[in-house]
Protein backbone atom coordinates (compact mmCIF):
# COMPACT_ATOMS: atom_id res chain seq x y z
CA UNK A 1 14.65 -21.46 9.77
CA UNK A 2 17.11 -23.94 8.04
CA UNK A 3 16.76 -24.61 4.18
CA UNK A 4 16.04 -28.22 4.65
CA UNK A 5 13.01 -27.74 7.09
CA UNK A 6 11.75 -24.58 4.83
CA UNK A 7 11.80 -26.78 2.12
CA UNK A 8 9.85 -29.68 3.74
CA UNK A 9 7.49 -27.63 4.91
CA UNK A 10 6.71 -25.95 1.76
CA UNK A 11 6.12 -29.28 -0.18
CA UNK A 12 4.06 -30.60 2.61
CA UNK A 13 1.69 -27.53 2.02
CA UNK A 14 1.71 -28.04 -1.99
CA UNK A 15 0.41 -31.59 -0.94
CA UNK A 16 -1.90 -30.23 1.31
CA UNK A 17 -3.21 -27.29 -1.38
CA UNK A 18 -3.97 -30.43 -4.18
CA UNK A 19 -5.71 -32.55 -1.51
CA UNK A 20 -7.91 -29.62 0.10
CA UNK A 21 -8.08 -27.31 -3.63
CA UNK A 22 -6.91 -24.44 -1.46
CA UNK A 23 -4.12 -21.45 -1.76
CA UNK A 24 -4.25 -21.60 2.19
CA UNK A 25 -1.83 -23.98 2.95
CA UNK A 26 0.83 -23.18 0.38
CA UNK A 27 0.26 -19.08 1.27
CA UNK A 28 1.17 -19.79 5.00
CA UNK A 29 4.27 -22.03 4.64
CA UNK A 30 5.48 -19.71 1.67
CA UNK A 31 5.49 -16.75 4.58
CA UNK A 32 6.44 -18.73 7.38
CA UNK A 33 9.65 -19.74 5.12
CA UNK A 34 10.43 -16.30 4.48
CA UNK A 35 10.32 -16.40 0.89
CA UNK A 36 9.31 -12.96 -1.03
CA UNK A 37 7.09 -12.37 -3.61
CA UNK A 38 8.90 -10.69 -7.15
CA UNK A 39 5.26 -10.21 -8.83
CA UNK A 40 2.43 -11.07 -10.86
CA UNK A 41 3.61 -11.78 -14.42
CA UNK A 42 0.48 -12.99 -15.24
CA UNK A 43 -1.72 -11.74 -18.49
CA UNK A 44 -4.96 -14.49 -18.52
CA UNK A 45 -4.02 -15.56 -14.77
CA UNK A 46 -1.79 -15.14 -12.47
CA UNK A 47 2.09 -15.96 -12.42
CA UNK A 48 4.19 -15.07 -9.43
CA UNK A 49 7.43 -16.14 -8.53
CA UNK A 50 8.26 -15.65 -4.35
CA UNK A 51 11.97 -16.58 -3.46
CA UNK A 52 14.55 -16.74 -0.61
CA UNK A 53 18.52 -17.14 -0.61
CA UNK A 54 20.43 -19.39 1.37
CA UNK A 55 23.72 -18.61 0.83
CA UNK A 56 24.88 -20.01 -2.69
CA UNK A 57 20.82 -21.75 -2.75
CA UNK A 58 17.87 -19.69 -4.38
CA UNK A 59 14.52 -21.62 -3.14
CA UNK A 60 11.81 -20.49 -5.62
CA UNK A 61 7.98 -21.00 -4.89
CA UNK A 62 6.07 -20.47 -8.18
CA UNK A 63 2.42 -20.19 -8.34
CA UNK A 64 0.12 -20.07 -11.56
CA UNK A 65 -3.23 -19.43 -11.79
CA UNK A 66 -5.05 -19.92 -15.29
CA UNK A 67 -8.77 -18.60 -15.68
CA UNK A 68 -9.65 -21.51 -18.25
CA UNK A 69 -12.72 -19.53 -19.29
CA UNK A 70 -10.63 -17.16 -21.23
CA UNK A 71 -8.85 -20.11 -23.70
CA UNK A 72 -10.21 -22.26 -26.48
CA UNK A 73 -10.16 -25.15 -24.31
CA UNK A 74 -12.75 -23.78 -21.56
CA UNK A 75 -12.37 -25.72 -18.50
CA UNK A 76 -11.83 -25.45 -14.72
CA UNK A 77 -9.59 -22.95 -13.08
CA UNK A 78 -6.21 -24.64 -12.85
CA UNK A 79 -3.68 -23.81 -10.35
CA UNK A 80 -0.27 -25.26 -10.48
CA UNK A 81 2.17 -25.12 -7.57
CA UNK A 82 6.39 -25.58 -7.84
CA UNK A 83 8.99 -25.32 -5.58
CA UNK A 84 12.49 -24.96 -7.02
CA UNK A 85 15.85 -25.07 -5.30
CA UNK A 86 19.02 -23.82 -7.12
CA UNK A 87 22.66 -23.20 -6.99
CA UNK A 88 23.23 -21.02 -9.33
CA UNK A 89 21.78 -21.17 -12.66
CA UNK A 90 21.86 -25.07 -12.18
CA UNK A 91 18.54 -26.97 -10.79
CA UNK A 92 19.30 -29.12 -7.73
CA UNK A 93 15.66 -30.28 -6.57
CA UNK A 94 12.14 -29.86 -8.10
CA UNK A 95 8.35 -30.56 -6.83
CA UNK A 96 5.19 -29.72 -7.84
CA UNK A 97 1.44 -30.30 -7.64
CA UNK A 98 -1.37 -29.22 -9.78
CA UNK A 99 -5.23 -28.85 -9.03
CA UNK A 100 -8.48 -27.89 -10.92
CA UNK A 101 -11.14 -25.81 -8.96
């Protein structure tokens, strides 16, 4: 799949995630764009990072997770979506989208 429709694709689904509070439609565009997971980084949540080269281009997906229970500002869950594309260490394009459950 080219870069430009992986990318479109994958911030359609971020929109779609906020509206619907769901990890569905981000977790099937993020494996339909053939992006691959480098971990959980996450201590009090979860922090993972998938990715995919396109030649010189690094698309990043990055999805955080924060179980608000476990701070000093208890809350609802918060998950923020971003989607990253870079050339190099230099950041071309950003988008993101954030939602409470």
């Amino acid at each position: 799949m080219e870069p430009i429709k992986v990318i479109r694709k994958i911030a359609e689904a971020i929109d779609k995630s906020v509206e619907e509070t769901s990890d569905v439609p981000w977790k099937n565009a993020v494996e339909a764009g053939g992006l691959i997971s480098m971990g959980d980084t996450g201590t009090i949540g979860i922090d993972e990072c998938f990715q995919r080269s396109f030649g010189p281009l690094l698309l990043q997906f990055q999805y955080k997770w924060w179980d608000t229970t476990k701070t000093f500002s208890p809350g609802p869950d918060r998950t923020r979506l971003t989607l990253t594309l870079l050339h190099g260490s230099q950041e071309i394009s950003k988008y993101s989208g954030t939602y409470d459950t």
